[in-house]
Protein backbone atom coordinates (compact mmCIF):
# COMPACT_ATOMS: atom_id res chain seq x y z
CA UNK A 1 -43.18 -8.48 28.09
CA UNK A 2 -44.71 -6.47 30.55
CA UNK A 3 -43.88 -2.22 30.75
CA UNK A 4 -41.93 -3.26 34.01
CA UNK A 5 -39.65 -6.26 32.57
CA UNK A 6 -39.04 -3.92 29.45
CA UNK A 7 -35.09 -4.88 30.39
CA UNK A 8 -35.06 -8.60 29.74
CA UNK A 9 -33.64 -8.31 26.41
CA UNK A 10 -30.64 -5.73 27.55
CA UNK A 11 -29.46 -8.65 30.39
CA UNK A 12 -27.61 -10.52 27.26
CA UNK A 13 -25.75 -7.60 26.70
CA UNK A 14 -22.05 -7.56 28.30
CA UNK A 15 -21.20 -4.28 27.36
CA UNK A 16 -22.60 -0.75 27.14
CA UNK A 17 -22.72 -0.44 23.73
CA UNK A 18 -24.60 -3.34 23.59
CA UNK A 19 -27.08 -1.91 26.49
CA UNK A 20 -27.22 1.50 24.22
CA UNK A 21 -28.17 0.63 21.34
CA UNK A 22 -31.57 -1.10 22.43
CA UNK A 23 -31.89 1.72 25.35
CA UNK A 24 -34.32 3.65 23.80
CA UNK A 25 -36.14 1.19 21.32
CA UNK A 26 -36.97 -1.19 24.40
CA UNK A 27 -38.81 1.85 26.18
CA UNK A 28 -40.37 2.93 23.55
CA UNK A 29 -41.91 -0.21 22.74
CA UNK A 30 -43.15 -0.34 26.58
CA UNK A 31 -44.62 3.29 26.17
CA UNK A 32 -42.21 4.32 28.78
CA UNK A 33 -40.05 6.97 27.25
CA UNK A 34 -40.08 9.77 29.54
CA UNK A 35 -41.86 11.96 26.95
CA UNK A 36 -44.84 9.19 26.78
CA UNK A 37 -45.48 8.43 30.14
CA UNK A 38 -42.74 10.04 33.01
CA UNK A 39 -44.57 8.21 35.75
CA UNK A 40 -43.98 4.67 33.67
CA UNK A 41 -40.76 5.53 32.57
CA UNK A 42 -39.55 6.07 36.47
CA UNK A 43 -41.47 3.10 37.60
CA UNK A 44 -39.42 1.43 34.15
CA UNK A 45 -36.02 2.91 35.82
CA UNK A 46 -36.79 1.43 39.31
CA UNK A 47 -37.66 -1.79 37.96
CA UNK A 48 -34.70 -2.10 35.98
CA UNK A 49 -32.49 -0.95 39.10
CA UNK A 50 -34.10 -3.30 41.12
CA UNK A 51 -35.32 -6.31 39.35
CA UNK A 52 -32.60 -6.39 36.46
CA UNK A 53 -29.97 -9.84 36.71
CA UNK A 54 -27.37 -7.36 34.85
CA UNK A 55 -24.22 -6.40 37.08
CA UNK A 56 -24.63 -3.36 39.03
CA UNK A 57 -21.91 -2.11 37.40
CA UNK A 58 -23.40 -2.55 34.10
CA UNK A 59 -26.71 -1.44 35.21
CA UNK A 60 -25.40 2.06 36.41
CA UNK A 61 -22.74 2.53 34.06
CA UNK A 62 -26.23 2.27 31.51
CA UNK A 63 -28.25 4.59 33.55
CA UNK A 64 -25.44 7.21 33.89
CA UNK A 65 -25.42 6.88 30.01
CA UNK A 66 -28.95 6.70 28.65
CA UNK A 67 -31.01 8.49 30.98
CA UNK A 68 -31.14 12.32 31.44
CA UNK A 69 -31.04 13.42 34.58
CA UNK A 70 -34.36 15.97 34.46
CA UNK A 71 -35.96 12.60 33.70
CA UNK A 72 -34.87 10.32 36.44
CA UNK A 73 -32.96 11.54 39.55
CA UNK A 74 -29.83 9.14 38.79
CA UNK A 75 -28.71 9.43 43.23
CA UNK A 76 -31.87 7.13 43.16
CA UNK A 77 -29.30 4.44 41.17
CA UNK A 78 -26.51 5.32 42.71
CA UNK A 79 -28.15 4.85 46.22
CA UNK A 80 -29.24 1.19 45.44
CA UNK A 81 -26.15 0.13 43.60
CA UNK A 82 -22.82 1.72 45.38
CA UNK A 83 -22.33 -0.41 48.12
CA UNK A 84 -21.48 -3.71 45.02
CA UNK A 85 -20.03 -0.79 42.76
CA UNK A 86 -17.88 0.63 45.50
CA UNK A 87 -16.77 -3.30 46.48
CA UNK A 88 -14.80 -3.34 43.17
CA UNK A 89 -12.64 -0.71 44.54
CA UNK A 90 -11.59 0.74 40.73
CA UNK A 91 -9.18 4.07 40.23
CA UNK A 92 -10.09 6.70 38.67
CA UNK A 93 -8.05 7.51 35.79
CA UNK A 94 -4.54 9.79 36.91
CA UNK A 95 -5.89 13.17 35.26
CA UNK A 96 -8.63 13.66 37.86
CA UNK A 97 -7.55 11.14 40.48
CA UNK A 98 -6.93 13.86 42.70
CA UNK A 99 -9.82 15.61 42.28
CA UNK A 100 -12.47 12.81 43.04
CA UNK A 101 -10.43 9.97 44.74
CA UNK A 102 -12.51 11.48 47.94
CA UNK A 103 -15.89 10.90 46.79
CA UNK A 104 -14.93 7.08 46.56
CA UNK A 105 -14.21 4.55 43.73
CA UNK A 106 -14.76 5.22 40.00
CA UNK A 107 -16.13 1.62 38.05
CA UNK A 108 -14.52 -0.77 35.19
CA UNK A 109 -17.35 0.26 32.03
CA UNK A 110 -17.23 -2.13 29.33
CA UNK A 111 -17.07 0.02 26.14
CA UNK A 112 -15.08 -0.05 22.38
CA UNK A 113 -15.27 3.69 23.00
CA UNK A 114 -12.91 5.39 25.10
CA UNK A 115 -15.43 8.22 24.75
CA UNK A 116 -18.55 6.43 26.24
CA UNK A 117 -16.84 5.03 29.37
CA UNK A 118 -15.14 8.65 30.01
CA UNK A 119 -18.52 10.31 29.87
CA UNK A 120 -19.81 7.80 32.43
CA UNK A 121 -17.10 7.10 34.47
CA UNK A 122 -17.13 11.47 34.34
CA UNK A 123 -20.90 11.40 35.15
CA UNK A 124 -20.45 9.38 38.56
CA UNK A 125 -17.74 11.54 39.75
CA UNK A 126 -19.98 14.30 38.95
CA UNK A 127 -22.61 13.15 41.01
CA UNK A 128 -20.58 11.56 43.89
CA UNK A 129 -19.22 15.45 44.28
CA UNK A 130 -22.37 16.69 44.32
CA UNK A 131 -23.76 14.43 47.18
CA UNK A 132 -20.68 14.96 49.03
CA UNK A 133 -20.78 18.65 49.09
CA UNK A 134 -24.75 18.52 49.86
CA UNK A 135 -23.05 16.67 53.02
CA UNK A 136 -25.40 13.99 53.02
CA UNK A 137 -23.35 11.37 50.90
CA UNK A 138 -25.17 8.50 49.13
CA UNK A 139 -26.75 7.02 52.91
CA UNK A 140 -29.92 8.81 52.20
CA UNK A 141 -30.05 7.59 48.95
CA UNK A 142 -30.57 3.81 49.94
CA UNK A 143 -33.47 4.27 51.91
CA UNK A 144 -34.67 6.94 49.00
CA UNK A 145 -34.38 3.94 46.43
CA UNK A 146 -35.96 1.69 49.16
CA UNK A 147 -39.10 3.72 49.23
CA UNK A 148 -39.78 4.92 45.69
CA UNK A 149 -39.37 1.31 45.31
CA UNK A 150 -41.81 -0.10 47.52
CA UNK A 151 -44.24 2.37 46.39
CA UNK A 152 -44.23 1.47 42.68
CA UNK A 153 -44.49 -2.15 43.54
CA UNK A 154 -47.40 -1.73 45.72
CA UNK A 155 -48.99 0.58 42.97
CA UNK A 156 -48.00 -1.31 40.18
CA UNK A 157 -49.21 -4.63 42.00
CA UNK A 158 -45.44 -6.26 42.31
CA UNK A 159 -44.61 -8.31 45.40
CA UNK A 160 -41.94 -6.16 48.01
CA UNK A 161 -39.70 -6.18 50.22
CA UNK A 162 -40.54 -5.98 53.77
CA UNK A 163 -40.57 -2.95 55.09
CA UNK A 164 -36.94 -1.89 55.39
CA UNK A 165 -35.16 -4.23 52.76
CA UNK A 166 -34.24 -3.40 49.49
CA UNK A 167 -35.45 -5.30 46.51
CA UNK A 168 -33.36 -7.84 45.07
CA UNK A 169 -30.31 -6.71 43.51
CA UNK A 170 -28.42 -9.28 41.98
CA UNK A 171 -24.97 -9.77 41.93
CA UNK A 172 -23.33 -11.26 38.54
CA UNK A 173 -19.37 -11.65 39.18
């Protein structure tokens, strides 16, 4: 297993807690922990946004849980994986419904802990506010993702997109 395809073993997970508990063990044994290498750990990040078979749900409901935010810039995620994320059209719960129904859709997270899936489903409203009151919204985002994509696989010696596309996200229903 290469640095880049450090993910393969998370895309028999089907839940979160599955995901979490080999988070950190997988990257380690890559050498891409963001205190070992941050350049390899954010090349690790885009490859597993971009390249992973797991549902973009489950992919960003794992990245708004395991990574830390001074590590990875998680609108980077979000940009590449609203649009199927958004498609599912799912409420946020009534005690906040109010406050973030605006910034679009919260996501179903597979957990056992009521906990774990309030932290995350609390972590994307926090950061759909936040691009909505920087007024650019998650647009810029896509063609962010796009880019810092493109340029890892060129430097990491991966076959992209053309110019333009985005890599291929997979879509498990």
């Amino acid at each position: 297993m290469t640095d880049l395809r450090w993910y393969l073993p998370l895309e028999q997970c089907r839940s979160l807690d599955a995901i979490r508990r080999q988070w950190q063990p997988l990257l380690e044994r890559a050498a891409s922990l963001p205190g070992q290498d941050p350049v390899r750990h954010h090349d690790a990040l885009l490859a597993f946004i971009g390249m992973s078979a797991l549902s973009p749900h489950l992919k960003l409901a794992a990245l708004l849980a395991c990574v830390d935010s001074r590590d990875f810039d998680l609108r980077l995620a979000l940009g590449a994986l609203d649009d199927q994320v958004s498609a599912s059209r799912a409420p946020w719960p009534g005690s906040v419904q109010d406050a973030v129904a605006g910034n679009g859709p919260a996501m179903q997270v597979a957990s056992r802990r009521d906990w774990l899936g309030a932290f995350v489903v609390g972590r994307l409203a926090g950061l759909r506010d936040a691009m909505a009151q920087d007024g650019a919204g998650v647009a810029p985002w896509k063609g962010a993702f796009r880019k810092r994509y493109a340029e890892m696989a060129q430097r990491r010696g991966l076959p992209a997109p053309p110019l333009g596309a985005a890599p291929r996200l997979t879509r498990v229903k």
